[in-house]
Protein backbone atom coordinates (compact mmCIF):
# COMPACT_ATOMS: atom_id res chain seq x y z
CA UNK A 1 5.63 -14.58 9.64
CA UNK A 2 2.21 -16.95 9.01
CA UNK A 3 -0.04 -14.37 7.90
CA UNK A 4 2.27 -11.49 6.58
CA UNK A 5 0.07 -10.58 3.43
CA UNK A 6 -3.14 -11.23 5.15
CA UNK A 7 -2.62 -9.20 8.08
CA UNK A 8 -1.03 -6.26 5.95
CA UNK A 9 -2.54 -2.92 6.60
CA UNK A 10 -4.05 -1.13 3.99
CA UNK A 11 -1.25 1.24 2.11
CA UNK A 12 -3.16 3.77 2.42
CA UNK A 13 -1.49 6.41 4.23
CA UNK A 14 -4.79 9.17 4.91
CA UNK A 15 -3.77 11.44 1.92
CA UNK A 16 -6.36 10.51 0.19
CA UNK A 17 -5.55 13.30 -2.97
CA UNK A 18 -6.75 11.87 -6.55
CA UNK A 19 -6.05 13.94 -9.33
CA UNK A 20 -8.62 13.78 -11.82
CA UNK A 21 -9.94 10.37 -11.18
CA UNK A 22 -5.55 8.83 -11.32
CA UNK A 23 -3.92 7.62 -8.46
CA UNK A 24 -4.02 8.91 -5.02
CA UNK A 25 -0.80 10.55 -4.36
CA UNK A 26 -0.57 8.94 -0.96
CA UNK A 27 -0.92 5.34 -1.22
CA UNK A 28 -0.37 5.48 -5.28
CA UNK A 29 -3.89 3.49 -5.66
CA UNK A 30 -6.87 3.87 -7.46
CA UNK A 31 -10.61 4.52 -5.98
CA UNK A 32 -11.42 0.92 -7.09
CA UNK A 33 -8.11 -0.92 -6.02
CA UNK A 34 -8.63 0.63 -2.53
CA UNK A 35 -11.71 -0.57 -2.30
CA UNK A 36 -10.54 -4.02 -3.44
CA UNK A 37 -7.70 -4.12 -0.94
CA UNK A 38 -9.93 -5.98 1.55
CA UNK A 39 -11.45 -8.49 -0.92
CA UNK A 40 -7.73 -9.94 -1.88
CA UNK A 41 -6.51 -12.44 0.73
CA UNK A 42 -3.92 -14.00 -1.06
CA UNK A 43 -0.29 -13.42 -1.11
CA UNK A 44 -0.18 -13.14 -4.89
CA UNK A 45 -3.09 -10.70 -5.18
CA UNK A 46 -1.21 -8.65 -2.50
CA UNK A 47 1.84 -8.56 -3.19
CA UNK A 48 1.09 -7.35 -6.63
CA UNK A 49 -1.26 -4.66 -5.49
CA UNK A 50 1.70 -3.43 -3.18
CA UNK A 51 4.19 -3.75 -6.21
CA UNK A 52 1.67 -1.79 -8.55
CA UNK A 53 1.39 1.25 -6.05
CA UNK A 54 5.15 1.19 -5.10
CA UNK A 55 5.83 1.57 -9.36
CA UNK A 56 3.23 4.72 -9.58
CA UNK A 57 4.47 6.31 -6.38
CA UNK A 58 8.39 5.80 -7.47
CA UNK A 59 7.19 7.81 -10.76
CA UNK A 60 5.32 10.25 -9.14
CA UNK A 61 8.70 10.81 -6.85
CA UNK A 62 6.58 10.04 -3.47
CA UNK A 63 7.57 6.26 -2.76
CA UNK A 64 10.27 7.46 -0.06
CA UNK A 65 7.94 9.29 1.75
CA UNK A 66 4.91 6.00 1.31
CA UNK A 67 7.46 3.40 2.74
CA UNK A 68 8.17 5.58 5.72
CA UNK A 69 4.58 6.79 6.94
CA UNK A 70 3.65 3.36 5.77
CA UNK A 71 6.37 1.12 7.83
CA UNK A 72 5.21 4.01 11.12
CA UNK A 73 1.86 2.46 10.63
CA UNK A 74 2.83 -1.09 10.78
CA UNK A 75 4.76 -0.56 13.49
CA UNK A 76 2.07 1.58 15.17
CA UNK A 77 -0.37 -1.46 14.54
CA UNK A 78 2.30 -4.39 15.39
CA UNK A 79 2.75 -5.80 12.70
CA UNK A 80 5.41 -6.77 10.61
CA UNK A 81 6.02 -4.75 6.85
CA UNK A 82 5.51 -6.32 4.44
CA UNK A 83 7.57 -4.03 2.52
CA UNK A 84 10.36 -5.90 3.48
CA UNK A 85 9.42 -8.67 1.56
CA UNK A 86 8.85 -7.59 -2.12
């Protein structure tokens, strides 16, 4: 699993829905952390970005439906989730 973090797909699922400048209700990030997504190579700065949308979607009720479009897309893409590892 060399790689895991830096081969991650983006989390963004194509919802693409922010209300009022927030979140996007798909992916749970901001305008500016999506566009950051690319910049941060390292596990740490990764794995926290992941963590971050995963707590927003869980209280906006939508996380379910994230981790399963989300893992579709790894799998789509062949590579491994890195969902399973937070």
């Amino acid at each position: 699993m060399v790689g895991l973090w830096r081969k991650a797909p983006s989390p963004c699922i194509g919802i693409c829905k922010r209300p009022e400048g927030g979140p996007c209700v798909g992916c749970g990030l901001t305008k500016a952390e999506k566009k950051s997504f690319k910049r941060r190579r390292k596990k740490p700065e990764r794995k926290a970005l992941f963590r971050l949308a995963l707590e927003r979607l869980e209280a906006m009720g939508k996380r379910a439906r994230f981790e399963h479009v989300y893992r579709r897309r790894c799998a789509k893409k062949e590579r491994p989730c890195p969902l399973d590892k937070l």
